[in-house]
Structures are given as structure tokens and as C-alpha cells.
C-alpha atoms as a PDB file:
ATOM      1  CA  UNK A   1     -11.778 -12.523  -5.335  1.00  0.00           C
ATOM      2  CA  UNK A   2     -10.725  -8.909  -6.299  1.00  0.00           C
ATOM      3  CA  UNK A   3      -8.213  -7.363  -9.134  1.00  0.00           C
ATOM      4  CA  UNK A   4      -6.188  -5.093  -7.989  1.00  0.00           C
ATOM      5  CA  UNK A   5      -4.217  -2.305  -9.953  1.00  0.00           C
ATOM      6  CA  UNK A   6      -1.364  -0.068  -8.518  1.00  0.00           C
ATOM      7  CA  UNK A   7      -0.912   2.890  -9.870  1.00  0.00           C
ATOM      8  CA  UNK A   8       1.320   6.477  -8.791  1.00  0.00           C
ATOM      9  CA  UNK A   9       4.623   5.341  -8.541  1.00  0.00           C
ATOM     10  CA  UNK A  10       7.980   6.578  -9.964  1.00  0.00           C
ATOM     11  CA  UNK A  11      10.998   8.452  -8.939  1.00  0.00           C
ATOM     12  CA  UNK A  12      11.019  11.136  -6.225  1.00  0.00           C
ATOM     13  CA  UNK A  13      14.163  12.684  -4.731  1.00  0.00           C
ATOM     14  CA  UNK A  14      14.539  12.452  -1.031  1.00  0.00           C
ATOM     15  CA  UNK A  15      12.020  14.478   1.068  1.00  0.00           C
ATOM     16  CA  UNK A  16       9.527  14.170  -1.616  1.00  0.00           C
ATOM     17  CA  UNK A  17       6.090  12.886  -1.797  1.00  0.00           C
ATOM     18  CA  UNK A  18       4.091  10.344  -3.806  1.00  0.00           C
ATOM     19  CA  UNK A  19       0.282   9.336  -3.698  1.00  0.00           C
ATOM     20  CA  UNK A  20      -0.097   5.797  -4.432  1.00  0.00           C
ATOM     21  CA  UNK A  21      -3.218   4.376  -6.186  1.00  0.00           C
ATOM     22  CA  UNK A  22      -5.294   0.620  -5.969  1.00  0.00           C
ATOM     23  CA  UNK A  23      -8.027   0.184  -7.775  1.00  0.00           C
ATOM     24  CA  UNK A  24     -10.099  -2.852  -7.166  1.00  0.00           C
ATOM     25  CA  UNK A  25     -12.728  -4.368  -9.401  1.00  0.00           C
ATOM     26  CA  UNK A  26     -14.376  -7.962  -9.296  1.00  0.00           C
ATOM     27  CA  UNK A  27     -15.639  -7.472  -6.009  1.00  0.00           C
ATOM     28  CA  UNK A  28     -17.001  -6.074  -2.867  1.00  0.00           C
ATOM     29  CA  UNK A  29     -14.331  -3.328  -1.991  1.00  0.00           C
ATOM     30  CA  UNK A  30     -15.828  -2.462   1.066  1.00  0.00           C
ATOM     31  CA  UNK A  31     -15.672  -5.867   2.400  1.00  0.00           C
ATOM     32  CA  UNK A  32     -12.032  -6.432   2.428  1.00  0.00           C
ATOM     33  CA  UNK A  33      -9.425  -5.100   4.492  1.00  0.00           C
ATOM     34  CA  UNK A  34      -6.217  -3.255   2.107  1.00  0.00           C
ATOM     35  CA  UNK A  35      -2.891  -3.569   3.215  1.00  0.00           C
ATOM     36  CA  UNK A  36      -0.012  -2.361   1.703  1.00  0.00           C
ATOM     37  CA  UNK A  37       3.220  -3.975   1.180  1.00  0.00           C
ATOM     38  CA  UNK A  38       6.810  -3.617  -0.275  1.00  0.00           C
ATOM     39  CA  UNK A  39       9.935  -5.287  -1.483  1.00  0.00           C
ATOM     40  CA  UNK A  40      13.062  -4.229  -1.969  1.00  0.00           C
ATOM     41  CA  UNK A  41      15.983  -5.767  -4.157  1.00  0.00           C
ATOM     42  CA  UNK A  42      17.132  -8.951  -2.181  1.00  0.00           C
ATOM     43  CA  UNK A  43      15.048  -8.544   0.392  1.00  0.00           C
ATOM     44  CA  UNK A  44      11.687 -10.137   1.644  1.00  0.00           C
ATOM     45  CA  UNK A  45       8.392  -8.540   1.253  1.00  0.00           C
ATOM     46  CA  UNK A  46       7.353  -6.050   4.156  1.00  0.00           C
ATOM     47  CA  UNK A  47       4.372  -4.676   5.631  1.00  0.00           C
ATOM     48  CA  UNK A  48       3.516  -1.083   5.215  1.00  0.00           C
ATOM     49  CA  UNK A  49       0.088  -0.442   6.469  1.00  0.00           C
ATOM     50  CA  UNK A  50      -2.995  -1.322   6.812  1.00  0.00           C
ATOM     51  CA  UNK A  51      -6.858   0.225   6.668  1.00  0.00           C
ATOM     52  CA  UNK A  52     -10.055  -1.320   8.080  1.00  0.00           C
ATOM     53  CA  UNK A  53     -13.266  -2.110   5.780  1.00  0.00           C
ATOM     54  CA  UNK A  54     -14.802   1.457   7.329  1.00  0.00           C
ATOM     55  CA  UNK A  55     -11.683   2.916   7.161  1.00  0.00           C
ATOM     56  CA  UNK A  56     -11.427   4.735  10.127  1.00  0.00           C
ATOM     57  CA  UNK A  57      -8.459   2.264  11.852  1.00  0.00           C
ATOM     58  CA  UNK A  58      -5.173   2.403  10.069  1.00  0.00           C
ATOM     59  CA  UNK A  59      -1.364   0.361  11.534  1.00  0.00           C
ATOM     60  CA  UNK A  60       1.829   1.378  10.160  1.00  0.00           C
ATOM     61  CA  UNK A  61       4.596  -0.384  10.257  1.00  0.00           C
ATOM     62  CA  UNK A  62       7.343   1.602  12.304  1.00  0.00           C
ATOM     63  CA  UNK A  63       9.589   2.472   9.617  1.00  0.00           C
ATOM     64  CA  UNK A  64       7.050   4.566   7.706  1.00  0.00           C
ATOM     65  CA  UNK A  65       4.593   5.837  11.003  1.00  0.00           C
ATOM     66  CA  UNK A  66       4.621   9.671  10.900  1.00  0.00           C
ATOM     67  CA  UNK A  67       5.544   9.892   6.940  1.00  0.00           C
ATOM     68  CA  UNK A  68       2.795   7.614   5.267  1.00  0.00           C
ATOM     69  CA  UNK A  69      -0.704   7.983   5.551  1.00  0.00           C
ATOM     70  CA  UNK A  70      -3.467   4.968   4.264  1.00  0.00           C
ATOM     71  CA  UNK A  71      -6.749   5.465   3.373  1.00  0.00           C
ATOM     72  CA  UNK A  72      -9.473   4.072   1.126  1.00  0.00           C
ATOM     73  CA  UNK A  73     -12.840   5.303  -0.813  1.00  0.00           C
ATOM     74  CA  UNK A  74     -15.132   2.774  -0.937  1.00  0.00           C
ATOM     75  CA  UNK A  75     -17.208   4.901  -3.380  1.00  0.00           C
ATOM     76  CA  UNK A  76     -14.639   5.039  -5.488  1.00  0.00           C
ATOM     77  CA  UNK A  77     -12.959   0.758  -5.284  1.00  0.00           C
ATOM     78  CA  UNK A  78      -9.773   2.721  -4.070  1.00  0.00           C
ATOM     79  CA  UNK A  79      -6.859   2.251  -1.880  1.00  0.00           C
ATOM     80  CA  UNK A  80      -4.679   5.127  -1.500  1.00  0.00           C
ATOM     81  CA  UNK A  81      -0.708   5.224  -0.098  1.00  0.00           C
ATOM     82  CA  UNK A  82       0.330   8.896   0.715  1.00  0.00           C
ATOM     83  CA  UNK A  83       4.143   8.581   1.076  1.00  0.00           C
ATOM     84  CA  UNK A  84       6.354  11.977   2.539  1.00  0.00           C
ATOM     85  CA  UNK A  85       9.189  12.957   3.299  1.00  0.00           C
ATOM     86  CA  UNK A  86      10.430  10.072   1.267  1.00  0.00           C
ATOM     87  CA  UNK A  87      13.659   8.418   2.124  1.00  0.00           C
ATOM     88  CA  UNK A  88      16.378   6.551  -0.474  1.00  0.00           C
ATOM     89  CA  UNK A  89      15.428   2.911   1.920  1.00  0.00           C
ATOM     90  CA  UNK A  90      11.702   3.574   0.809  1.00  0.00           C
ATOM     91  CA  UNK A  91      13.145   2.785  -2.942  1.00  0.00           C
ATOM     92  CA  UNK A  92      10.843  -0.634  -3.519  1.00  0.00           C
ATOM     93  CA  UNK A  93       8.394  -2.272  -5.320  1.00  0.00           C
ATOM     94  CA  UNK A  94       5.173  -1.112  -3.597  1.00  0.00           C
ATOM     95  CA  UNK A  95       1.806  -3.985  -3.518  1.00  0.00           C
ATOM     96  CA  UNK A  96      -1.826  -3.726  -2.071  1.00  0.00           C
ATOM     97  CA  UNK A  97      -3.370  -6.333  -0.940  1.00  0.00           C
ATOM     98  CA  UNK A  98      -6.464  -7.015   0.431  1.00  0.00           C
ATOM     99  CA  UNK A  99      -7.993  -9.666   2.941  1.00  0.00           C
ATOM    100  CA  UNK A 100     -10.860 -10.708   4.839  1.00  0.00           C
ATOM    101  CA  UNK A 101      -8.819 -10.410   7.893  1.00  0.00           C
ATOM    102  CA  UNK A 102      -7.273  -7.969  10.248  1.00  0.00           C
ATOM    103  CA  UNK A 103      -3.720  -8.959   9.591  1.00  0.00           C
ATOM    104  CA  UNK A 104      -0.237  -7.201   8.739  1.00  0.00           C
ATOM    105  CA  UNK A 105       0.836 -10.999   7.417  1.00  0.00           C
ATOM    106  CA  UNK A 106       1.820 -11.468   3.895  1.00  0.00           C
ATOM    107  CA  UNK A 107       0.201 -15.090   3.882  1.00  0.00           C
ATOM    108  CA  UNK A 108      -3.054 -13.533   5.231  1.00  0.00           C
ATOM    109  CA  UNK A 109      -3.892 -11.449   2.062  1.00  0.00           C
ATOM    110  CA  UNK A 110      -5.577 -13.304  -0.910  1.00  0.00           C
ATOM    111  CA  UNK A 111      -5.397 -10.769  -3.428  1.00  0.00           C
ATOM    112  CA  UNK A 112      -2.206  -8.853  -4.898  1.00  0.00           C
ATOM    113  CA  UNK A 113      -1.727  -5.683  -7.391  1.00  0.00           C
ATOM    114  CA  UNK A 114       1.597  -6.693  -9.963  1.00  0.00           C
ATOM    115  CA  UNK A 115       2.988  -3.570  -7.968  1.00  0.00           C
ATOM    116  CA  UNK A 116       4.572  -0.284  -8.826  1.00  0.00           C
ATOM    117  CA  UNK A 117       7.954   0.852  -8.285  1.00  0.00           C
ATOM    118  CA  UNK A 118       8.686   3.914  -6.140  1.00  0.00           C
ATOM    119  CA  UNK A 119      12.563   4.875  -6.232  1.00  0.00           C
ATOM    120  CA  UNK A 120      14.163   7.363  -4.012  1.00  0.00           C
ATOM    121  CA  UNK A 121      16.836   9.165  -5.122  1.00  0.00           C
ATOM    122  CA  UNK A 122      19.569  10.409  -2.825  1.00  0.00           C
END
């Protein structure tokens, strides 16, 4: 089991950036694969990405491909969400997550941050 906290989040206009945080403690960092995840108002929670244990292979979901980047320090017990060119429908409650497997399933991922919220203004 690992803790997970999210930090970096607040509000951005559109076509702004953020840098998302997770820092994990409790366990082996390096042994779990860190998703992110995000949920809107009335709306289920969503894949974002997703980084290997090495983390040299990343998946984005399709909405944010091109505009987010995910990457992790495993030196450091970190997680990192680089967000661009932000849009208003990126306004959510951003989570990482992390799992023993190669998955971009909610159900798959053991551990959860309490999340940070990232709103885009228009």
C-alpha cells in the first residue's frame, strides 16, 4: 500500500499551463504503475494517463494526447501531470493512482490521492 498526495492545482485561464504533483510514501514507488485520473461535476471518473514503473512508456487518453505530458521520479516518490494549453472541459478534480498493473481502469488502481482541483476559466 502507498499514500498518495496531489498537489499543483488551481485556476488557470484557457491556454494556460499547470504542473501537477503526487507524492507517494509508504512504499516502493518504483514498483507501481501511476495513472492519473479526473472527475468532473456529474460526471464519472476518467482516465488521463498513464506511466510505466521505468517510466519510459506513457498512454493518454485522447482528449488530453498532444497537451499533457506524464512522467515520474522515482528518486524523488513523484508523479508529475504537465497540463497545456488548458481547456474550460479540463475544469475537474484531478487523482493519481497507482497499481501493480498496466491498466487505464479505475477498478485496477489500489491506491488514490484525495485529489486536487484544476479549474479552467473561459
Amino acid at each position: 500500500q502507498v499514500q498518495l498526495v496531489e498537489s499543483g492545482g488551481g485556476l488557470v485561464q484557457a491556454g494556460g499551463s499547470l504542473r501537477l504533483s503526487c507524492a507517494a510514501s509508504g512504499g516502493t514507488f518504483s514498483t507501481y504503475v501511476m495513472g492519473w485520473f479526473r472527475q468532473a461535476p456529474g460526471k464519472e471518473r476518467e482516465f488521463v494517463a498513464r506511466i510505466n514503473r521505468g517510466g519510459d512508456t506513457r498512454t493518454y487518453a485522447a482528449s488530453v494526447k498532444g497537451r499533457f505530458t506524464i512522467s515520474r521520479d522515482n528518486a524523488k516518490n513523484t508523479a508529475y501531470l504537465q497540463m497545456n494549453s488548458l481547456k474550460p472541459e479540463d475544469t475537474a478534480v484531478y487523482y493519481c493512482a497507482a497499481s501493480k498493473l498496466w491498466s487505464t481502469r479505475a477498478y485496477a488502481y489500489d491506491d488514490w490521492g484525495q485529489g486536487t482541483q484544476v479549474t479552467v476559466s473561459s
